[in-house]
C-alpha atoms as a PDB file:
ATOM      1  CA  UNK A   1     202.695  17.977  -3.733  1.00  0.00           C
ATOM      2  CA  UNK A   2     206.565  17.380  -3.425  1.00  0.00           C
ATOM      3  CA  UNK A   3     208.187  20.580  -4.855  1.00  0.00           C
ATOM      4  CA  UNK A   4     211.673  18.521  -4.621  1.00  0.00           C
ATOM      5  CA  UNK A   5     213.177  20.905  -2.498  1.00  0.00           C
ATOM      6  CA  UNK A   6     214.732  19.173   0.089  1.00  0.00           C
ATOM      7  CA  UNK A   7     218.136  20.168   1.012  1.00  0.00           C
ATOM      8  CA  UNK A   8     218.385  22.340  -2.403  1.00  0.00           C
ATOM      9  CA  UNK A   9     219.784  26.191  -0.994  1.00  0.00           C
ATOM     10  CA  UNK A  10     217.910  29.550  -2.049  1.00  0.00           C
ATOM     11  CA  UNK A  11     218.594  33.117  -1.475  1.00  0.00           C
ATOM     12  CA  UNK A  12     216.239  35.425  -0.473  1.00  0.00           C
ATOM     13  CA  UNK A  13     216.108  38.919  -0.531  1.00  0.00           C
ATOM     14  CA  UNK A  14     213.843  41.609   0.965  1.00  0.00           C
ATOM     15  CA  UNK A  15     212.879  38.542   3.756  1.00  0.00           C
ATOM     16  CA  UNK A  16     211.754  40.712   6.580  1.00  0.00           C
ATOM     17  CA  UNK A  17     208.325  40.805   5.489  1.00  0.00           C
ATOM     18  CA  UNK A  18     205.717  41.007   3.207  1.00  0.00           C
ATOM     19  CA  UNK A  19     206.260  38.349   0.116  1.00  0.00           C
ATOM     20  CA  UNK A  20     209.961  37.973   0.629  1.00  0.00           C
ATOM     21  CA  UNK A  21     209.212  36.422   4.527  1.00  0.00           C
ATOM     22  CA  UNK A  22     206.693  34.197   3.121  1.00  0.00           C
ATOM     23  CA  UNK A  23     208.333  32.810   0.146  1.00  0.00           C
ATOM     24  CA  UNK A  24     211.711  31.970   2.730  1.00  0.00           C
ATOM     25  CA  UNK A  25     209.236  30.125   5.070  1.00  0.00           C
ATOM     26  CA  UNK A  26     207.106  28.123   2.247  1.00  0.00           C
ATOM     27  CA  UNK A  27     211.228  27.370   1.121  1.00  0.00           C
ATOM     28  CA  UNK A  28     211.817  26.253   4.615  1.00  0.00           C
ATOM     29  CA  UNK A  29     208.448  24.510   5.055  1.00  0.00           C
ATOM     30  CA  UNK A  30     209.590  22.590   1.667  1.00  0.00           C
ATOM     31  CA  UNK A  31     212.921  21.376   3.785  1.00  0.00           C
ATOM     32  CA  UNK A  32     214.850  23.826   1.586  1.00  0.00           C
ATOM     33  CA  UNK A  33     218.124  25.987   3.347  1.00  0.00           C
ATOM     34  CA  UNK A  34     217.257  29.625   3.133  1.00  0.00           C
ATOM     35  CA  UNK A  35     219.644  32.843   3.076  1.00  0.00           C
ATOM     36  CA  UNK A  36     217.382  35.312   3.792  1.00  0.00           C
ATOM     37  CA  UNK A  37     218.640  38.930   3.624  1.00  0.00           C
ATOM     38  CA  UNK A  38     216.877  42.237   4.835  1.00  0.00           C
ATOM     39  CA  UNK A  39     218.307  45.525   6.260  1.00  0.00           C
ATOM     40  CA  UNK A  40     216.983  44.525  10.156  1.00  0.00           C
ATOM     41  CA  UNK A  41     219.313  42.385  12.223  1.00  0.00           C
ATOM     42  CA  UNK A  42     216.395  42.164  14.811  1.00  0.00           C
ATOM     43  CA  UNK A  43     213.698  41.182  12.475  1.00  0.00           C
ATOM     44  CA  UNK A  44     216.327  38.341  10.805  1.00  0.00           C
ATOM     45  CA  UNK A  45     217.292  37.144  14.687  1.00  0.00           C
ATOM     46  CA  UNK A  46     213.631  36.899  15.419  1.00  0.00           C
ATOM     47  CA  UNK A  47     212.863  35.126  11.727  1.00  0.00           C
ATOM     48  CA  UNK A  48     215.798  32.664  12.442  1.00  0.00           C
ATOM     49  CA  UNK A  49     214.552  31.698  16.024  1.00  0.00           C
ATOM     50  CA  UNK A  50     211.670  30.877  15.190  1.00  0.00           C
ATOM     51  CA  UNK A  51     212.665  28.813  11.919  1.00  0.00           C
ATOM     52  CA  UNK A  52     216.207  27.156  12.957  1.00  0.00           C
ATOM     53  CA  UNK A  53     219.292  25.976  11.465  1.00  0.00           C
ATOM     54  CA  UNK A  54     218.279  25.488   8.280  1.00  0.00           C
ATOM     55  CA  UNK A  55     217.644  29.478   8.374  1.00  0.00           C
ATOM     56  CA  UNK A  56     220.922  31.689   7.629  1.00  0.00           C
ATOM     57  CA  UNK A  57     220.762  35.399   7.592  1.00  0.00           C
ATOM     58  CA  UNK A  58     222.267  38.759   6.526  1.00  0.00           C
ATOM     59  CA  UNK A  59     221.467  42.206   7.360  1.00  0.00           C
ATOM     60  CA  UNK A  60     222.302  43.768   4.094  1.00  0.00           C
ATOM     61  CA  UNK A  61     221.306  46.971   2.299  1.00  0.00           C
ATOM     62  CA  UNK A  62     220.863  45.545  -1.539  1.00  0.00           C
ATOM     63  CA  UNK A  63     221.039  48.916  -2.894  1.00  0.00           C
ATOM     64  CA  UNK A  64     224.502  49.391  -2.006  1.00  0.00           C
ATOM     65  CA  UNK A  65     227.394  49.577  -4.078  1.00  0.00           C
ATOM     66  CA  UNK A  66     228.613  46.314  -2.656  1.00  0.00           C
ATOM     67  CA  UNK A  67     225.877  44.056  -1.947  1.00  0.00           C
ATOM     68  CA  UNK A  68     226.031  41.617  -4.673  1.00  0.00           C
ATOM     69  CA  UNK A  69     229.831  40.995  -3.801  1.00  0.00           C
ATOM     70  CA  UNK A  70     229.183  40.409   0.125  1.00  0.00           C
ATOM     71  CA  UNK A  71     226.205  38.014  -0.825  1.00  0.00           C
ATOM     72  CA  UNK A  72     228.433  35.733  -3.129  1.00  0.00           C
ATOM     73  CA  UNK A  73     230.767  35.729  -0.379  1.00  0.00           C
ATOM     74  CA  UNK A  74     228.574  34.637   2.133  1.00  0.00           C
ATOM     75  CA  UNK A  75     227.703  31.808  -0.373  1.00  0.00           C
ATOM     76  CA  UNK A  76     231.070  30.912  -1.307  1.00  0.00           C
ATOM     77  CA  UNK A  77     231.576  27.343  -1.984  1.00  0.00           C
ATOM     78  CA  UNK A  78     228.106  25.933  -1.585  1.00  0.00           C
ATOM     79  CA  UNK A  79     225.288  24.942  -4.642  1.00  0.00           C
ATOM     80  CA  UNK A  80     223.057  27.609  -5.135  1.00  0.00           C
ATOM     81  CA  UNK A  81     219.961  26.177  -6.307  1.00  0.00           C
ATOM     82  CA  UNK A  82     218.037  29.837  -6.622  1.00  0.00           C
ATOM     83  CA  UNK A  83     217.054  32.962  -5.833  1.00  0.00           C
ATOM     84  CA  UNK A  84     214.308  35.305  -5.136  1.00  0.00           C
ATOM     85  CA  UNK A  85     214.601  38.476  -6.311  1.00  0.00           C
ATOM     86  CA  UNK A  86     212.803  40.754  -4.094  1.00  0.00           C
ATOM     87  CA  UNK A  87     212.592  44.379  -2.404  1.00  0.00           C
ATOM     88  CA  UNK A  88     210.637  47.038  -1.599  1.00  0.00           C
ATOM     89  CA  UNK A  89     208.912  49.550  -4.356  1.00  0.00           C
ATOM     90  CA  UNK A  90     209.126  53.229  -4.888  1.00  0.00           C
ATOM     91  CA  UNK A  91     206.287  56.179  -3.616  1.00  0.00           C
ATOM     92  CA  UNK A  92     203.499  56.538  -5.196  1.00  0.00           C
ATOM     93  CA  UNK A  93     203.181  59.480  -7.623  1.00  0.00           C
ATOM     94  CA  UNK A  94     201.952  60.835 -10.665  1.00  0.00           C
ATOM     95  CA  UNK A  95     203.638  61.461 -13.282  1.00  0.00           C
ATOM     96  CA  UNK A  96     204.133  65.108 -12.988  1.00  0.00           C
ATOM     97  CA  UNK A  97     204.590  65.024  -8.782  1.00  0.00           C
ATOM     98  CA  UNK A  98     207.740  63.130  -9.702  1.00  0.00           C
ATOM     99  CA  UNK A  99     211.402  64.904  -9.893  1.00  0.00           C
ATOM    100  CA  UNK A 100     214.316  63.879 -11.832  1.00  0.00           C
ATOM    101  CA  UNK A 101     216.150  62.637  -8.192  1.00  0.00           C
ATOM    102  CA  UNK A 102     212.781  60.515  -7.779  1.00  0.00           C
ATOM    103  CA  UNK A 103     213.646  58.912 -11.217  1.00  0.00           C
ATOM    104  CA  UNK A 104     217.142  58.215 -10.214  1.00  0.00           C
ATOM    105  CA  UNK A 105     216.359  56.695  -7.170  1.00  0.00           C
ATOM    106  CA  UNK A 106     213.617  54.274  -8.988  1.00  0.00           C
ATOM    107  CA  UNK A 107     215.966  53.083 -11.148  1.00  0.00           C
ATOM    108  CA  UNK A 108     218.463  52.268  -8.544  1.00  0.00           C
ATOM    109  CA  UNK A 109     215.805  50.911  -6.347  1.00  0.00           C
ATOM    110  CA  UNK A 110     214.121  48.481  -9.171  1.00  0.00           C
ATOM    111  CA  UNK A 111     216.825  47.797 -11.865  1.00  0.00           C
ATOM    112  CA  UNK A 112     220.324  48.470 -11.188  1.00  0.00           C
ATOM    113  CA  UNK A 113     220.759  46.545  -8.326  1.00  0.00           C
ATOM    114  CA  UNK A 114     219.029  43.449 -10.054  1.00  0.00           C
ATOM    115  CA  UNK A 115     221.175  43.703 -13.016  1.00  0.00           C
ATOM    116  CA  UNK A 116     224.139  43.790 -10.480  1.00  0.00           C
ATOM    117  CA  UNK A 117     223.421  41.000  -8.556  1.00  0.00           C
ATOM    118  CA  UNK A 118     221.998  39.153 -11.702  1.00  0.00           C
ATOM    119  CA  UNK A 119     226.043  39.695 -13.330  1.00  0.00           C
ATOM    120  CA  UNK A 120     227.302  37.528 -10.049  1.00  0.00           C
ATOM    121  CA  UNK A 121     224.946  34.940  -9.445  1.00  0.00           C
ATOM    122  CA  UNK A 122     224.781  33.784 -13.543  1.00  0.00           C
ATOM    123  CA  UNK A 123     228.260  32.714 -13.775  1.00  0.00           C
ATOM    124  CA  UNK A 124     227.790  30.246 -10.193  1.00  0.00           C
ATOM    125  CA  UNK A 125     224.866  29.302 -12.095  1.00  0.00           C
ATOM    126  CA  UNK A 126     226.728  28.215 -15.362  1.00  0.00           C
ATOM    127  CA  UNK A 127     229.764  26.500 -13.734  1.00  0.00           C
ATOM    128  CA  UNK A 128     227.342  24.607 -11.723  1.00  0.00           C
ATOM    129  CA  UNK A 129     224.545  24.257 -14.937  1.00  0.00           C
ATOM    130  CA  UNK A 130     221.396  24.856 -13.038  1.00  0.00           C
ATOM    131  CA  UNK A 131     219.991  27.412 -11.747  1.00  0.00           C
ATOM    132  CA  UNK A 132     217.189  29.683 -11.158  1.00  0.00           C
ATOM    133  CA  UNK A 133     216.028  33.188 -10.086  1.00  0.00           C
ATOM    134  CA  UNK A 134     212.330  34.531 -10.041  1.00  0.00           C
ATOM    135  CA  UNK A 135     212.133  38.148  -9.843  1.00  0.00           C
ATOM    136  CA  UNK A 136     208.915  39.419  -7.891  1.00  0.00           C
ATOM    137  CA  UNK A 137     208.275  42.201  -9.612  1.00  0.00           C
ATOM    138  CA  UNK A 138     203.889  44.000  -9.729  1.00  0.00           C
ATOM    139  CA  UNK A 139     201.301  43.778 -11.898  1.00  0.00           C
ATOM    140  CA  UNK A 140     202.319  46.714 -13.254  1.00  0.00           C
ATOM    141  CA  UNK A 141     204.111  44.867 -16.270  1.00  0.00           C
ATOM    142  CA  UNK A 142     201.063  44.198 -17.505  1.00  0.00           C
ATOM    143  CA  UNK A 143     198.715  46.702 -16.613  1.00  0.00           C
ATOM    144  CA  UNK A 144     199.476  50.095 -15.243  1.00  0.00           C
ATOM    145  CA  UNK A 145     198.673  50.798 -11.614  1.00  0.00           C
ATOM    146  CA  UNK A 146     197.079  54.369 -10.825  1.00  0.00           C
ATOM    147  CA  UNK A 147     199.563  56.696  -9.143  1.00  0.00           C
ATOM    148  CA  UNK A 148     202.423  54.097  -9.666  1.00  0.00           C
ATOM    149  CA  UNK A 149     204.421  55.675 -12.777  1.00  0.00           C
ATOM    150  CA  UNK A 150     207.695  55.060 -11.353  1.00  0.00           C
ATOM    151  CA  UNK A 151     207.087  51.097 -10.863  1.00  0.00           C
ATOM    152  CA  UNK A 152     204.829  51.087 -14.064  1.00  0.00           C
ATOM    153  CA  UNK A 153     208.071  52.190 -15.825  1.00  0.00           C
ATOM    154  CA  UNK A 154     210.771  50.543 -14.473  1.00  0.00           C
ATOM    155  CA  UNK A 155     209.290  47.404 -13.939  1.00  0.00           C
ATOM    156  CA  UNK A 156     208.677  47.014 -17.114  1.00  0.00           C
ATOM    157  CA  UNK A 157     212.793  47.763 -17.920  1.00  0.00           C
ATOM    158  CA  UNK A 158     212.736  44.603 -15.508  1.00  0.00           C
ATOM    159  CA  UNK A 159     210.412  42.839 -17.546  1.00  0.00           C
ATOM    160  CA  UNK A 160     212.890  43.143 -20.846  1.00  0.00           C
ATOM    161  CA  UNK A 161     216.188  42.505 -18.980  1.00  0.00           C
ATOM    162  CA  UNK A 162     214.842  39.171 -17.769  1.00  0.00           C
ATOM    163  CA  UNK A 163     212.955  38.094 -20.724  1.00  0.00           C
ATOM    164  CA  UNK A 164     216.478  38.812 -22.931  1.00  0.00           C
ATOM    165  CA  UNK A 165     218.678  36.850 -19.730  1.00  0.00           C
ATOM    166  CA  UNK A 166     216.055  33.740 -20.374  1.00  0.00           C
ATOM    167  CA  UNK A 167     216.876  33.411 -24.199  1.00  0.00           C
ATOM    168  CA  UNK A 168     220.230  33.818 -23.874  1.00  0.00           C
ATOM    169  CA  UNK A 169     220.896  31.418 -21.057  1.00  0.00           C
ATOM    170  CA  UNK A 170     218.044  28.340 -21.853  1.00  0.00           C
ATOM    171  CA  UNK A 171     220.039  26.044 -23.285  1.00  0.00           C
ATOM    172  CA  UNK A 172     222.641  26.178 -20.102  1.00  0.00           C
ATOM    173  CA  UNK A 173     219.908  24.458 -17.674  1.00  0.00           C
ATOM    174  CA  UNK A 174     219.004  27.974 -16.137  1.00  0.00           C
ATOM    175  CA  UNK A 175     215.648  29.860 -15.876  1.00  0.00           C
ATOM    176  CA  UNK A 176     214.620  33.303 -15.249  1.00  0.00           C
ATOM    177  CA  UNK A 177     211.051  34.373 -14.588  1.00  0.00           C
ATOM    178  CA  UNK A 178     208.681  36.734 -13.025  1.00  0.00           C
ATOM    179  CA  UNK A 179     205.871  37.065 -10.771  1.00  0.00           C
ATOM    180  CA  UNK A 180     203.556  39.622 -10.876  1.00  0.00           C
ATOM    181  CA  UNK A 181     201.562  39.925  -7.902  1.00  0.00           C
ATOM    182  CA  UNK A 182     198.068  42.503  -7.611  1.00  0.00           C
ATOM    183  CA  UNK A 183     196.666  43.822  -4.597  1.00  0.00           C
ATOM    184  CA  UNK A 184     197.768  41.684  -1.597  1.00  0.00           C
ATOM    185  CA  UNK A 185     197.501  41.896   2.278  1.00  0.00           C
ATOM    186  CA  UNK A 186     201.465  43.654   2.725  1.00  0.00           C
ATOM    187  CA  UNK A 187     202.656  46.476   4.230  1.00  0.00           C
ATOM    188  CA  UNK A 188     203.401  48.318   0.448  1.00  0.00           C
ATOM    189  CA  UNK A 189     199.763  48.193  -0.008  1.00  0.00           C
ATOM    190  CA  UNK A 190     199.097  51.425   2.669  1.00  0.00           C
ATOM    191  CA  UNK A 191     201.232  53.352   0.324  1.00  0.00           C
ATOM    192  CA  UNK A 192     198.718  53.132  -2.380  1.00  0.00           C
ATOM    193  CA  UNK A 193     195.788  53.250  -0.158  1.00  0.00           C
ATOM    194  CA  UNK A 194     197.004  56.572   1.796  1.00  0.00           C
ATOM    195  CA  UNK A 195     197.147  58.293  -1.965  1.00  0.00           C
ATOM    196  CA  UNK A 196     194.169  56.886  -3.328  1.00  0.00           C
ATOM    197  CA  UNK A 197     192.713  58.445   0.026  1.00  0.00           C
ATOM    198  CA  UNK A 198     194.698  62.324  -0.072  1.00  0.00           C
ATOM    199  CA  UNK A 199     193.722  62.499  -4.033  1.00  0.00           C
ATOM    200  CA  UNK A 200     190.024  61.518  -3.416  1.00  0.00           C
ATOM    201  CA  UNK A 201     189.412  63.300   0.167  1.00  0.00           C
ATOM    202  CA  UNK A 202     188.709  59.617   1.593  1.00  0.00           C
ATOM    203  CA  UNK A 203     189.809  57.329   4.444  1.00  0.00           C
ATOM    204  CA  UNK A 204     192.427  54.787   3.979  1.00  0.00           C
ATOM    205  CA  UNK A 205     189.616  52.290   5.160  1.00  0.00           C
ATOM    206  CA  UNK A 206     187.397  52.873   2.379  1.00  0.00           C
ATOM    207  CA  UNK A 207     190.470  53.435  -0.540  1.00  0.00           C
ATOM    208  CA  UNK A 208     191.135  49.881   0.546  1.00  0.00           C
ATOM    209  CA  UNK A 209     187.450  49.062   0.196  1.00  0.00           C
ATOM    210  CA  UNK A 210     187.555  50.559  -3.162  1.00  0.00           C
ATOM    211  CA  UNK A 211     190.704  47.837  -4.182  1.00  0.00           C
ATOM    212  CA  UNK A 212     189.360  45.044  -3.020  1.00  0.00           C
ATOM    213  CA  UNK A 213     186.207  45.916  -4.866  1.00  0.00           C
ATOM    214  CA  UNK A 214     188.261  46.393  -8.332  1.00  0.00           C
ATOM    215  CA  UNK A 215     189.392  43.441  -7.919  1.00  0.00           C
ATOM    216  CA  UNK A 216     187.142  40.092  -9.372  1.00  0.00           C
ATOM    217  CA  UNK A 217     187.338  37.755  -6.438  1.00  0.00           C
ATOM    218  CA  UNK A 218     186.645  40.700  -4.101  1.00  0.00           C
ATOM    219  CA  UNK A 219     189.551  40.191  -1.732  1.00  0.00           C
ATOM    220  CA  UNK A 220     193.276  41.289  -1.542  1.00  0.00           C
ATOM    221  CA  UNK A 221     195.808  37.921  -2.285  1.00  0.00           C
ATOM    222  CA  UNK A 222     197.794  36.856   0.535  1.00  0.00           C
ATOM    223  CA  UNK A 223     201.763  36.857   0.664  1.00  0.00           C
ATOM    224  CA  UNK A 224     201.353  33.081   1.564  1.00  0.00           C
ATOM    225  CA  UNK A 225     199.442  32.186  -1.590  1.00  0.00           C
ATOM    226  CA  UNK A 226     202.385  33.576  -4.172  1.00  0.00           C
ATOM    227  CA  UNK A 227     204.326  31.821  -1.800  1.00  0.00           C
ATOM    228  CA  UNK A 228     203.245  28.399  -2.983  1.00  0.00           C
ATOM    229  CA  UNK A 229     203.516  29.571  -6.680  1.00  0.00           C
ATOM    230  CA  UNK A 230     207.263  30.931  -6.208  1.00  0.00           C
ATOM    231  CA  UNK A 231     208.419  27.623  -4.590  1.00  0.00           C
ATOM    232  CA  UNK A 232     207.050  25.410  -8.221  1.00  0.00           C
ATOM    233  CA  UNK A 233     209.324  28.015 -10.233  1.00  0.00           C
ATOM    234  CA  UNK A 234     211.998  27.396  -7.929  1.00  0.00           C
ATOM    235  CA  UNK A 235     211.666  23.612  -8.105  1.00  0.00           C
ATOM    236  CA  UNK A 236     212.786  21.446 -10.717  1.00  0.00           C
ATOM    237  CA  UNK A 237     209.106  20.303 -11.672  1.00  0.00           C
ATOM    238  CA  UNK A 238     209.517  24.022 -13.626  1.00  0.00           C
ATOM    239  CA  UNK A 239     212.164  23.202 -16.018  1.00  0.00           C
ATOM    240  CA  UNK A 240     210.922  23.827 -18.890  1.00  0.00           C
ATOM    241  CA  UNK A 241     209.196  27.248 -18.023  1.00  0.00           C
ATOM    242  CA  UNK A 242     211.343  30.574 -18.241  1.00  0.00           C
ATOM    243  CA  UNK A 243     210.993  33.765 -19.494  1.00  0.00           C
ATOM    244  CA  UNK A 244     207.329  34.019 -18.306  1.00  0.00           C
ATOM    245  CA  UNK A 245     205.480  36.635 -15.835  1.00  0.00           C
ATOM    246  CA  UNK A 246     203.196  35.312 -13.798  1.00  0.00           C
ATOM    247  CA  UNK A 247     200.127  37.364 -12.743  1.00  0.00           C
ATOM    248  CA  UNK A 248     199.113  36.589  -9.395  1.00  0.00           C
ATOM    249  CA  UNK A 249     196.259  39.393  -9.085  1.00  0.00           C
ATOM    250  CA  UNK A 250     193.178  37.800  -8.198  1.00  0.00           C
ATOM    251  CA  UNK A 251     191.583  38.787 -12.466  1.00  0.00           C
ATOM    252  CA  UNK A 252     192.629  41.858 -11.792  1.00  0.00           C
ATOM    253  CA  UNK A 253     194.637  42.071 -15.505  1.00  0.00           C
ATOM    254  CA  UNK A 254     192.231  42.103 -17.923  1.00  0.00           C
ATOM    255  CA  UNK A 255     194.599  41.734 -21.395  1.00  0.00           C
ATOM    256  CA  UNK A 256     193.829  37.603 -22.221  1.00  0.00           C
ATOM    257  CA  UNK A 257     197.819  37.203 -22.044  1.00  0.00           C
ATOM    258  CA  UNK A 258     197.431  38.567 -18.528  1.00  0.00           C
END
């Protein structure tokens, strides 16, 4: 299937690994041009040599103060078609392991800078009258993950803020959604299987065996598979979807709006 993404230009955060990697190389395997920021200048040089020119990269905290500023400057003057929303997740912890400093980092880890970098991208978006972002947030938003109050929360603070951007921006051409991904094959799954193991006096082997089981089709999802599913919400064939998060858990949710 032709997503239409030839020559169209996307941002990507959080692209050193894990979903972020994958959704800038199913962009680049589209023909799309990719921006795709992580903190590593050696993971980005090795991502870029193996893609090529149509690759561009920045080594870029997006927590700080000044991210969203530096990444419109890097874009400066060209159409940007999209962008994938897209970072890393707090510990896991229950909620009376966590602190007040654990809550302040969460939020600044999984709204603020969103909201930040949401503020400069929408008005590129209006003067151009397209765009779109898609926010990968955790199945969390619709079901709450054991030992995960801190994303359970705050994701769902995501959840509003994006639903409320959609209606207020639909009739200017530009869409906002979410996807939700389960248990998949990344690197922020050990966090959840290393305290699923302490709390039950397990290996990390067998709290992973104990996910996949939970899990309907018995397996964990891979990054490549949302992949596929963030490219159609970045393509113009998904114009008239926004506002929507998108499970991508395997039947893990078990709500029937899940």
């Amino acid at each position: 299937m032709d997503f239409q993404l030839k020559n169209r230009f996307f941002i990507v955060t959080g692209a050193g690994s894990g979903f972020g990697r994958a959704i800038a190389t199913q962009l680049l395997v589209e023909g799309a041009n990719v921006l795709a920021i992580a903190r590593s200048n050696d993971v980005l040089d090795e991502f870029r040599l193996q893609q090529g020119e149509r690759l561009s990269t920045l080594a870029l905290d997006v927590y700080g103060d000044n991210a969203p500023q530096q990444i419109m400057e890097f874009c400066k003057n060209r159409f940007i078609d999209g962008a994938v929303i897209n970072a890393g997740g707090p510990p896991a912890k229950k909620v009376m392991e966590t602190s007040l400093s654990d809550w302040d980092a969460a939020y600044r880890s999984l709204v603020r800078w969103k909201v930040d970098f949401t503020q400069n991208l929408v008005p590129v978006f209006q003067k151009q009258c397209y765009g779109k972002m898609v926010f990968i947030e955790s199945v969390s938003v619709k079901q709450p993950v054991e030992n995960l109050v801190l994303s359970n929360s705050l994701r769902a603070a995501v959840t509003g803020f994006v639903k409320t951007l959609s209606q207020e921006m639909a009739a200017e051409g530009l869409t906002f959604n979410i996807l939700s991904p389960g248990y998949h094959d990344t690197a922020a799954m050990q966090r959840l299987f290393a305290k699923k193991a302490a709390i039950d006096g397990i290996t990390e082997t067998m709290a992973r065996q104990q996910f996949e089981a939970s899990i309907p089709v018995k397996r964990m999802g891979k990054a490549e598979e949302l992949a596929v599913l963030a490219c159609w919400l970045l393509s113009p064939l998904s114009g008239f979807v926004t506002g929507q998060s998108f499970s991508h858990d395997g039947g893990l949710v078990r709500g029937l709006f899940g």
